[in-house]
Every structure is written in structure tokens, then in C-alpha cells.
PDB file of N, CA and C in Angstrom:
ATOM      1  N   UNK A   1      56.523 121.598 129.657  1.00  0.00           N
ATOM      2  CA  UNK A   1      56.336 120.196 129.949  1.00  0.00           C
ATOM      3  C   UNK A   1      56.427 119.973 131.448  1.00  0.00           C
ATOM      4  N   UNK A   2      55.700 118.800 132.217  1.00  0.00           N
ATOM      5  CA  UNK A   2      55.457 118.893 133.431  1.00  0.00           C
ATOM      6  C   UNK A   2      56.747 118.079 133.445  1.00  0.00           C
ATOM      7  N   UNK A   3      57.183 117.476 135.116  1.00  0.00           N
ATOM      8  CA  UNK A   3      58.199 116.849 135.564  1.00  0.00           C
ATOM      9  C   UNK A   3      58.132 115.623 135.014  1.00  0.00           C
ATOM     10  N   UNK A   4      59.098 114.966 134.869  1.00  0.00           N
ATOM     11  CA  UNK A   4      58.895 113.434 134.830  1.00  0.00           C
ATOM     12  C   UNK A   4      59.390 112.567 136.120  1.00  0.00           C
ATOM     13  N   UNK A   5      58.651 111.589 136.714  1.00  0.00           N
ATOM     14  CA  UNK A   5      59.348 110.908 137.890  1.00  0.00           C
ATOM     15  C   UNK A   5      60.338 109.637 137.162  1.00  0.00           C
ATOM     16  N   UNK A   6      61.491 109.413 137.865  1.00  0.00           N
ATOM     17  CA  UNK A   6      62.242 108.776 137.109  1.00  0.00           C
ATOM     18  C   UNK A   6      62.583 107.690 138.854  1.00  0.00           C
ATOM     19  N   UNK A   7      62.235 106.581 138.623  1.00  0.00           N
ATOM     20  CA  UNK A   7      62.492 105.502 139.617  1.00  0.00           C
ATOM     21  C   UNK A   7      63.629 105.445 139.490  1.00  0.00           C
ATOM     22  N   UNK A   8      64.459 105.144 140.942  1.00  0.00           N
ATOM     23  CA  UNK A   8      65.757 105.217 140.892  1.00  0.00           C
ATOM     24  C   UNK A   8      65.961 103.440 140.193  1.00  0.00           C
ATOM     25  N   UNK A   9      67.190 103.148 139.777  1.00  0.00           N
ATOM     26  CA  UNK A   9      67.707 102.256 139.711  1.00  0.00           C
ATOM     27  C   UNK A   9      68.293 101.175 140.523  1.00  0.00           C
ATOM     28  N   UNK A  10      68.115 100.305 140.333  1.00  0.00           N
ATOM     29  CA  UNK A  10      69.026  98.829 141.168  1.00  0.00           C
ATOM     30  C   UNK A  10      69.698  97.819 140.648  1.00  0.00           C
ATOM     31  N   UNK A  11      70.928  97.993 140.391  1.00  0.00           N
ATOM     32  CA  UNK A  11      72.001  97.074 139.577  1.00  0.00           C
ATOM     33  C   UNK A  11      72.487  96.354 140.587  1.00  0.00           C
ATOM     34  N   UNK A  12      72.416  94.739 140.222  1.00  0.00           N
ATOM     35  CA  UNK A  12      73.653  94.066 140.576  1.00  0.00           C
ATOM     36  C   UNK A  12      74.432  93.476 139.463  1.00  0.00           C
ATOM     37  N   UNK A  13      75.647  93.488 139.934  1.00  0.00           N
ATOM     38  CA  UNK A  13      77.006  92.559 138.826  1.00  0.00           C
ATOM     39  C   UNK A  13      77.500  91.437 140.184  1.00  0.00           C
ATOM     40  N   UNK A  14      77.374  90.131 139.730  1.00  0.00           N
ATOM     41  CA  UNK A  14      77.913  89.322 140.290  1.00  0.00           C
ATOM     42  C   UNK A  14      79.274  88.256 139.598  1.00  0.00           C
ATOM     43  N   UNK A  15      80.367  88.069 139.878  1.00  0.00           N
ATOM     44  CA  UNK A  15      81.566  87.813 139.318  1.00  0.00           C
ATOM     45  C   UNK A  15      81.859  86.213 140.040  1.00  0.00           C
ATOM     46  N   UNK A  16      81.420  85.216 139.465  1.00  0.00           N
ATOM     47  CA  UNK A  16      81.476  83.808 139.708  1.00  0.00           C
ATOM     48  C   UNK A  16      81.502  83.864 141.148  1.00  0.00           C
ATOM     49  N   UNK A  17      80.384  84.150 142.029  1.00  0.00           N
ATOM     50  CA  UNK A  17      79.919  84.176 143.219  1.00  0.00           C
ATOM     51  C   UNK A  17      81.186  84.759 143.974  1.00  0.00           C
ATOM     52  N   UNK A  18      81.727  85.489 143.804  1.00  0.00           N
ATOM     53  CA  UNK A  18      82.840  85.598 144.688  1.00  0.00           C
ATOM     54  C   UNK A  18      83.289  87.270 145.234  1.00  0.00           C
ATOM     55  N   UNK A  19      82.397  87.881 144.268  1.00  0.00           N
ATOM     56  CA  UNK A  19      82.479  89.531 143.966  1.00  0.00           C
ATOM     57  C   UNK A  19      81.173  90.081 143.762  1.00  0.00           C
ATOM     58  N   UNK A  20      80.307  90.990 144.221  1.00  0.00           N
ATOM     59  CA  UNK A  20      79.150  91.770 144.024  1.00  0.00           C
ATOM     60  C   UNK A  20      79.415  93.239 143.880  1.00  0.00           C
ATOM     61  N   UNK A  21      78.537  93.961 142.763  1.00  0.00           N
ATOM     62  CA  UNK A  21      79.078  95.811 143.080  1.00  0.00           C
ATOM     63  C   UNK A  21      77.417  95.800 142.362  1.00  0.00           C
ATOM     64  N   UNK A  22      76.891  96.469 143.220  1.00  0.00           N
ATOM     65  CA  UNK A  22      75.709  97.268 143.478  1.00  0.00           C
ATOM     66  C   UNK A  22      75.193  98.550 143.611  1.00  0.00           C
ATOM     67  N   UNK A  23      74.062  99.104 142.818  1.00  0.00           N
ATOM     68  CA  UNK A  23      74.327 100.363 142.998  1.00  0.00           C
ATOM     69  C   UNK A  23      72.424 100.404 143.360  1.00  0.00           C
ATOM     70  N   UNK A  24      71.813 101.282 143.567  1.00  0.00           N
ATOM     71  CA  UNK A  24      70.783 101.506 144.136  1.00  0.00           C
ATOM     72  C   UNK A  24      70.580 100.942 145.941  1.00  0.00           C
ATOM     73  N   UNK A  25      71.746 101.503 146.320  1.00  0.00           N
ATOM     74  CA  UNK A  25      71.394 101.233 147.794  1.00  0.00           C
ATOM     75  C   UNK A  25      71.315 101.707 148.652  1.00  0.00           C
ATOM     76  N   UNK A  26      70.240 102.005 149.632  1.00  0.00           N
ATOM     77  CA  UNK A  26      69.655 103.438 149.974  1.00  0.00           C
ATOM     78  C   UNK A  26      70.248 103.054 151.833  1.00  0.00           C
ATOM     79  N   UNK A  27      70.183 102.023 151.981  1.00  0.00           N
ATOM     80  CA  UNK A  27      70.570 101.563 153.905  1.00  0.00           C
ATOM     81  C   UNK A  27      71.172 100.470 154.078  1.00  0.00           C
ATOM     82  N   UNK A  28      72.335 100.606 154.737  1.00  0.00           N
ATOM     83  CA  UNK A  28      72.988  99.209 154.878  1.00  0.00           C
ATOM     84  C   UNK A  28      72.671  99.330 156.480  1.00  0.00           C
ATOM     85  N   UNK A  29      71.820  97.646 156.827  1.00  0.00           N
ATOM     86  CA  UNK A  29      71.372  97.785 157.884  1.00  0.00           C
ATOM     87  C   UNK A  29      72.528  96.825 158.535  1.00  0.00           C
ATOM     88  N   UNK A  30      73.302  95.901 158.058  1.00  0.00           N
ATOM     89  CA  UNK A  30      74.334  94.963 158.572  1.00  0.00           C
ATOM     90  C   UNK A  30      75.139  94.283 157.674  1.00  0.00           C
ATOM     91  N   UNK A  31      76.603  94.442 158.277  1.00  0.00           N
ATOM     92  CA  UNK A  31      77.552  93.788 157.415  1.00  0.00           C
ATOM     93  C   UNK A  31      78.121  93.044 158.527  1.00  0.00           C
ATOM     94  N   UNK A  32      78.280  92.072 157.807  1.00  0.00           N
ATOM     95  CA  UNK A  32      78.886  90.479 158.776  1.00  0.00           C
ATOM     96  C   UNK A  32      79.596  89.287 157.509  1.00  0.00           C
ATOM     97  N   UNK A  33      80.213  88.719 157.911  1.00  0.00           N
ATOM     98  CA  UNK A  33      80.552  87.865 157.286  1.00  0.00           C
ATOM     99  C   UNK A  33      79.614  87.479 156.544  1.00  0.00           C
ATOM    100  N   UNK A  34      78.780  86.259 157.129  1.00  0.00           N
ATOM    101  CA  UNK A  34      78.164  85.416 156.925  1.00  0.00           C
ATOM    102  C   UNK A  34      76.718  85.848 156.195  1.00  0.00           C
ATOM    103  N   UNK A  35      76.649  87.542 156.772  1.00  0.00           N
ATOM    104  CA  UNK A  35      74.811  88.049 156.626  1.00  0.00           C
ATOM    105  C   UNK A  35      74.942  89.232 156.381  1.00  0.00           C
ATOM    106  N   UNK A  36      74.232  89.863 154.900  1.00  0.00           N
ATOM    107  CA  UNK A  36      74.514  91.347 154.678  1.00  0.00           C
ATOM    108  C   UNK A  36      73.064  91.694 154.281  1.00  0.00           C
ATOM    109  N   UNK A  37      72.832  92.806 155.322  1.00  0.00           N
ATOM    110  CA  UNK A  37      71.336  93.442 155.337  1.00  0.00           C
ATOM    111  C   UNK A  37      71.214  94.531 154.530  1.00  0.00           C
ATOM    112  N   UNK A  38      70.138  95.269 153.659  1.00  0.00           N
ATOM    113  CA  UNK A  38      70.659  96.180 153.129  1.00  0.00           C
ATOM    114  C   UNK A  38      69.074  96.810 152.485  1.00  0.00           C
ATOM    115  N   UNK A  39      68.790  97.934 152.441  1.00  0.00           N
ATOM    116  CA  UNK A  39      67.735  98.256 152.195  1.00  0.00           C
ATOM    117  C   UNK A  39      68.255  99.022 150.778  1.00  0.00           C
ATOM    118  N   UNK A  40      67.265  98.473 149.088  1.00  0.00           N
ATOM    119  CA  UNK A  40      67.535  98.995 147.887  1.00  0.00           C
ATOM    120  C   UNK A  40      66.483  99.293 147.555  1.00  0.00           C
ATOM    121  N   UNK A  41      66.710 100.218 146.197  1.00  0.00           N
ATOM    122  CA  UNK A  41      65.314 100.793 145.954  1.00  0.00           C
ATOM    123  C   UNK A  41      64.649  99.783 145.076  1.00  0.00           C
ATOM    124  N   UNK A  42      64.532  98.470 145.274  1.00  0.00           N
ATOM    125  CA  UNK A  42      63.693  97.547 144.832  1.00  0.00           C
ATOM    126  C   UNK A  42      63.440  96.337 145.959  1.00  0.00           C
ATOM    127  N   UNK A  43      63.614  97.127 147.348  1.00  0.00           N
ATOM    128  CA  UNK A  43      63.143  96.211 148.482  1.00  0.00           C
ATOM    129  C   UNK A  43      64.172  95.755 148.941  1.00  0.00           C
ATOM    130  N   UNK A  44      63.876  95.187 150.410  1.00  0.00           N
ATOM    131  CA  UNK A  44      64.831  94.843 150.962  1.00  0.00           C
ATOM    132  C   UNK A  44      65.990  93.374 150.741  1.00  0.00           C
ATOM    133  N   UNK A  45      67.055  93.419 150.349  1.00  0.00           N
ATOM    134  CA  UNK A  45      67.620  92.417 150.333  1.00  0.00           C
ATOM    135  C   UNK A  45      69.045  92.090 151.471  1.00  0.00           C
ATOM    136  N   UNK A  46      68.460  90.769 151.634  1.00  0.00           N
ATOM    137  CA  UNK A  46      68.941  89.974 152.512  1.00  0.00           C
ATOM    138  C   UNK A  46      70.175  88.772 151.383  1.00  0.00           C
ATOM    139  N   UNK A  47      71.686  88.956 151.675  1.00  0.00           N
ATOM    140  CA  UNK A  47      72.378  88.250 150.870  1.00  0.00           C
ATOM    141  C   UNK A  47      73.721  87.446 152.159  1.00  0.00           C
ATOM    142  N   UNK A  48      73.506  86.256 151.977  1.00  0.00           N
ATOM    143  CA  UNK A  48      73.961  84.962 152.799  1.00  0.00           C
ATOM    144  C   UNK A  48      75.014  84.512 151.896  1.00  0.00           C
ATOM    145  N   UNK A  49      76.218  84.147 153.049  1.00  0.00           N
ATOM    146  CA  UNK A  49      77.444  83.771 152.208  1.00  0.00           C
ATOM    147  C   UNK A  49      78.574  83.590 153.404  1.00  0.00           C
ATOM    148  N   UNK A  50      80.083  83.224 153.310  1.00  0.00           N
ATOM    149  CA  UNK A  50      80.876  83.378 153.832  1.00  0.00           C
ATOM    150  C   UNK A  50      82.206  84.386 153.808  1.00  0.00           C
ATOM    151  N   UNK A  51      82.425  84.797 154.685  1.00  0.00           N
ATOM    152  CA  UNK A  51      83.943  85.525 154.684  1.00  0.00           C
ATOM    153  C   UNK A  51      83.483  86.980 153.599  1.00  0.00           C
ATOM    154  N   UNK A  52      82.657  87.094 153.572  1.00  0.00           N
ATOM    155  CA  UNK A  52      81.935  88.472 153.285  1.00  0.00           C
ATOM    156  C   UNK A  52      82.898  89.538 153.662  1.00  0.00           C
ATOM    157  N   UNK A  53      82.864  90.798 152.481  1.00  0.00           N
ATOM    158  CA  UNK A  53      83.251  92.080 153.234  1.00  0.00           C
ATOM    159  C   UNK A  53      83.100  93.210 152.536  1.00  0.00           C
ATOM    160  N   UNK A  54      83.029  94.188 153.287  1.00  0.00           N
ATOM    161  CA  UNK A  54      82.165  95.143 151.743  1.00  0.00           C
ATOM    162  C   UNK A  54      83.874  95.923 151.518  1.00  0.00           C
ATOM    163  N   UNK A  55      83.975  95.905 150.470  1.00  0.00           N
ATOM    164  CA  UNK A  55      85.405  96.619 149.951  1.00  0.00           C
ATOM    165  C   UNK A  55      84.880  97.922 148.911  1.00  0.00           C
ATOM    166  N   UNK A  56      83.994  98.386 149.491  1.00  0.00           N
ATOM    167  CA  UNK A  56      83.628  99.836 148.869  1.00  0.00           C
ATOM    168  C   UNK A  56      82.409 100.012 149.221  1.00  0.00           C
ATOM    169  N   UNK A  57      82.107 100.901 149.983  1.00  0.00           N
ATOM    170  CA  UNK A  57      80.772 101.270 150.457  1.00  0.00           C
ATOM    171  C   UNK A  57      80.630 102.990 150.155  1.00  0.00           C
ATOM    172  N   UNK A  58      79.580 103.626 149.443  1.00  0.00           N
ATOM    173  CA  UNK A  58      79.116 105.065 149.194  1.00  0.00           C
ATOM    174  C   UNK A  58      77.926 105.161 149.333  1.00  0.00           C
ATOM    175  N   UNK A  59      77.020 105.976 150.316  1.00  0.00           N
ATOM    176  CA  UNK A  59      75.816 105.513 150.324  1.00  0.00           C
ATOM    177  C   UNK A  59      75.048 107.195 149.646  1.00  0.00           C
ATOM    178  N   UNK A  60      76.135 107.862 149.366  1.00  0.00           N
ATOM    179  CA  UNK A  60      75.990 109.032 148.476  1.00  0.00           C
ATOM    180  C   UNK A  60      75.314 109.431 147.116  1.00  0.00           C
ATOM    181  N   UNK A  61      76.420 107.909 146.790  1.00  0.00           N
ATOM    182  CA  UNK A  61      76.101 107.315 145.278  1.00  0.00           C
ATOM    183  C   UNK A  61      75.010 105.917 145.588  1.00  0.00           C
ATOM    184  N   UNK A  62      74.974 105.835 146.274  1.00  0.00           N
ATOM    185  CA  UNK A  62      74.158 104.396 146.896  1.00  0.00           C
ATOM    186  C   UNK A  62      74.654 103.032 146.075  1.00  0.00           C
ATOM    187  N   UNK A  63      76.371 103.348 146.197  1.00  0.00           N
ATOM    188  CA  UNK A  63      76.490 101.851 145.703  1.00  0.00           C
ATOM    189  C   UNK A  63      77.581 101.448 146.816  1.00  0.00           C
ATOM    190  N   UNK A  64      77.740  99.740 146.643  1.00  0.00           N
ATOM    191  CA  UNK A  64      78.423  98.690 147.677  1.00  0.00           C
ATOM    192  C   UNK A  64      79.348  97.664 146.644  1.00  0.00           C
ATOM    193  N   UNK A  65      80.374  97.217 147.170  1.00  0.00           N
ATOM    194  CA  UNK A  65      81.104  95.918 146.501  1.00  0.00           C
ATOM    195  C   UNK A  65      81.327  94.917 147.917  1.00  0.00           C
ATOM    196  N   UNK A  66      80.767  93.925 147.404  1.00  0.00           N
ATOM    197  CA  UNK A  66      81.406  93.165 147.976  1.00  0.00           C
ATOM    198  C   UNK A  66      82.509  92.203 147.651  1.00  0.00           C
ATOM    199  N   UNK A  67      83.304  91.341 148.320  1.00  0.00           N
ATOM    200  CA  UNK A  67      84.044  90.266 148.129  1.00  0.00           C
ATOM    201  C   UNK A  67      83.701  89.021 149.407  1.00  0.00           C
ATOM    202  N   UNK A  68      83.877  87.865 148.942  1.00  0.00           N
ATOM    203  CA  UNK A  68      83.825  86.532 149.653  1.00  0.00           C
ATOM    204  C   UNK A  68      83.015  85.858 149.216  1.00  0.00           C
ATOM    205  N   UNK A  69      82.097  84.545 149.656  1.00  0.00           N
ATOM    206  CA  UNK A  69      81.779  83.431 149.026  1.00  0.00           C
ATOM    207  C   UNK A  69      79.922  83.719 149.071  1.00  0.00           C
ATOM    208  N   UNK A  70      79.728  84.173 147.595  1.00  0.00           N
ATOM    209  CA  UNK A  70      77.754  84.543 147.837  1.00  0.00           C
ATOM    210  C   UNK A  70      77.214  83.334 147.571  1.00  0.00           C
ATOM    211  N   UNK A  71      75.961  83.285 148.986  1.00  0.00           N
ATOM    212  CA  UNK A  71      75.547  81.675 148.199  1.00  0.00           C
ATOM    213  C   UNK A  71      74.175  81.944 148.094  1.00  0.00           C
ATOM    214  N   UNK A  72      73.412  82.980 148.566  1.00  0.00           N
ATOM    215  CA  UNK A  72      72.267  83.413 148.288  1.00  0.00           C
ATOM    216  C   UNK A  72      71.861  84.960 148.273  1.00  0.00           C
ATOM    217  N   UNK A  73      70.740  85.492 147.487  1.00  0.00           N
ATOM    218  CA  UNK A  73      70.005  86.732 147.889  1.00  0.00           C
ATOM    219  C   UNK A  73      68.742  86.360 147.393  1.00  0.00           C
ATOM    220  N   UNK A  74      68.453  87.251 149.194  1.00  0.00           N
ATOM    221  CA  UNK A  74      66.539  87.085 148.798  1.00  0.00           C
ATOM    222  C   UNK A  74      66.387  88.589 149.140  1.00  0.00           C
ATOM    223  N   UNK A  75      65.498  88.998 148.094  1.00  0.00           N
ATOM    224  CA  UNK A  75      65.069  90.319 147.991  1.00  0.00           C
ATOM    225  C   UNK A  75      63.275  90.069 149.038  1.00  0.00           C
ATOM    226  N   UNK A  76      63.334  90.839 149.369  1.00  0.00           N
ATOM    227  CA  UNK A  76      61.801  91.234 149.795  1.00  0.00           C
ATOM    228  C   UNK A  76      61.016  92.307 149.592  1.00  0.00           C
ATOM    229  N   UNK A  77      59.632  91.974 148.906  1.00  0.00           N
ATOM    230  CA  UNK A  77      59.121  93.598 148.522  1.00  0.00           C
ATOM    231  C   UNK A  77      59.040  94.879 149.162  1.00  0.00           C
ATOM    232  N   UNK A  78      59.014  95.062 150.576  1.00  0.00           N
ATOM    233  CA  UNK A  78      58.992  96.076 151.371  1.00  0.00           C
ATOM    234  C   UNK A  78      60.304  96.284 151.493  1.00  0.00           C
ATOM    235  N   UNK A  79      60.783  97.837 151.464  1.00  0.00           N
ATOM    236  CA  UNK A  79      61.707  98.485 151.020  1.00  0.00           C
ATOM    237  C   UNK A  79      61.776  99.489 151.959  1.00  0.00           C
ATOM    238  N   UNK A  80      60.503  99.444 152.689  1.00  0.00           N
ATOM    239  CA  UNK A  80      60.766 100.409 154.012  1.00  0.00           C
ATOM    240  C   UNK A  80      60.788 100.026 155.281  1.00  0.00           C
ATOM    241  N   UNK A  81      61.293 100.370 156.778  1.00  0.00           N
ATOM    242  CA  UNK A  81      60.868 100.056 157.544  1.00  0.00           C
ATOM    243  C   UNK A  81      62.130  99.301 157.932  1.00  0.00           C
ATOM    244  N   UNK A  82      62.655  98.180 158.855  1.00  0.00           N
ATOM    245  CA  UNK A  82      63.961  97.448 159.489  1.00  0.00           C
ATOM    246  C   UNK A  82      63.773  96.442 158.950  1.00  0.00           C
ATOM    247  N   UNK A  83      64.704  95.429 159.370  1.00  0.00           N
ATOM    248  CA  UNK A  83      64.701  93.956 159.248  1.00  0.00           C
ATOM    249  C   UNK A  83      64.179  93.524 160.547  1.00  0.00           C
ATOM    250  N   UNK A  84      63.447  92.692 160.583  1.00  0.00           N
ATOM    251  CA  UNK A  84      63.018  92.328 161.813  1.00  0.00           C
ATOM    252  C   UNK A  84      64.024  90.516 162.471  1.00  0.00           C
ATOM    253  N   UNK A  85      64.355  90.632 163.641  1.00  0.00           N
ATOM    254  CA  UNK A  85      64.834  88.957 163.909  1.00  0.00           C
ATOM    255  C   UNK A  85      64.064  88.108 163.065  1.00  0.00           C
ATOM    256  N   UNK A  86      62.960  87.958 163.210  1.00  0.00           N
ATOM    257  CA  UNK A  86      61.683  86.850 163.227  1.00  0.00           C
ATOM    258  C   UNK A  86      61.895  86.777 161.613  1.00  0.00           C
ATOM    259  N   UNK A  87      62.280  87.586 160.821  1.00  0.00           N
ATOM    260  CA  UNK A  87      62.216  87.780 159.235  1.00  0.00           C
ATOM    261  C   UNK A  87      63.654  86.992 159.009  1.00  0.00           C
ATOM    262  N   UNK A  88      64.574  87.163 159.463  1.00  0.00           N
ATOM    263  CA  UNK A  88      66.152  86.516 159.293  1.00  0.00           C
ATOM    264  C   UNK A  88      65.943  84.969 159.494  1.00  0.00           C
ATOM    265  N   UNK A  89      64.600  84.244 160.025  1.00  0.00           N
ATOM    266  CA  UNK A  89      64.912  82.507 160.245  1.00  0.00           C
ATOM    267  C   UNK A  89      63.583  82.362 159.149  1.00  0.00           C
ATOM    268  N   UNK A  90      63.372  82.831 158.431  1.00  0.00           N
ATOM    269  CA  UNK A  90      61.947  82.210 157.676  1.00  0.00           C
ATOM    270  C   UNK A  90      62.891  81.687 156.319  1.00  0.00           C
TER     271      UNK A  90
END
């Protein structure tokens, strides 16, 4: 039998906005309070919030937890390549 390709996975668990643990995450491009950049294998997501902090980061296993106040995530289809400034105010 030939190979099979098996797409990696991308889980999130979110815990009454206050807790995130994620697993398919291939680049953490920025952690900040307020702004967490992060390249997954279902595109890039961009997740906005306060008092943010990642309390477990493995990029081995390609998973992240966060804790503090999530008030948004926007995923974007391109999954390769940086975040650009000009992309962070749209």
C-alpha cells in the first residue's frame, strides 16, 4: 500500500474566554498581552485580548495555553510567510 498524507491537526479548547490550549502550532510570531501572533496549520491566527500570557508553550508538540481575557481570533488563510504591520490594523 502506498503512503497516506495525513494533514496535521488544529485544536482549540477555549474555557469561558479566560483560558486557551491549542495544539497545531507550527510559529509563534508574538506574545504580548494585548496581541498573540501565531502561525497554525490552518493559517495564520491573530488572537486579541487583555493581560494575556502563554503558561505553556512546546513548539515540539506544537501546542500553547494561554491565560487572560480573549476577546477575539481571526484566523487568516495563508499559513505561510510573516505577519505583516499593514495586516495587524485591517
Amino acid at each position: 500500500m502506498g503512503e497516506v498524507n495525513k494533514a496535521k491537526t488544529h485544536k482549540v479548547v477555549m474555557d469561558n474566554r479566560n483560558s486557551l490550549s491549542m495544539t497545531g502550532i507550527s510559529k509563534v510570531t508574538s506574545i504580548d498581552p494585548d496581541l498573540v501572533l501565531l502561525v497554525t496549520e490552518q493559517g495564520k491566527l491573530k488572537i486579541i485580548g487583555k493581560n494575556m500570557q502563554a503558561t505553556n508553550l512546546d513548539l515540539d508538540k506544537g501546542m500553547l495555553d494561554l491565560t487572560g481575557n480573549i476577546n477575539s481570533m481571526i484566523y487568516s488563510g495563508d499559513k505561510e510567510g510573516a505577519f505583516s504591520i499593514k495586516g495587524l490594523f485591517k
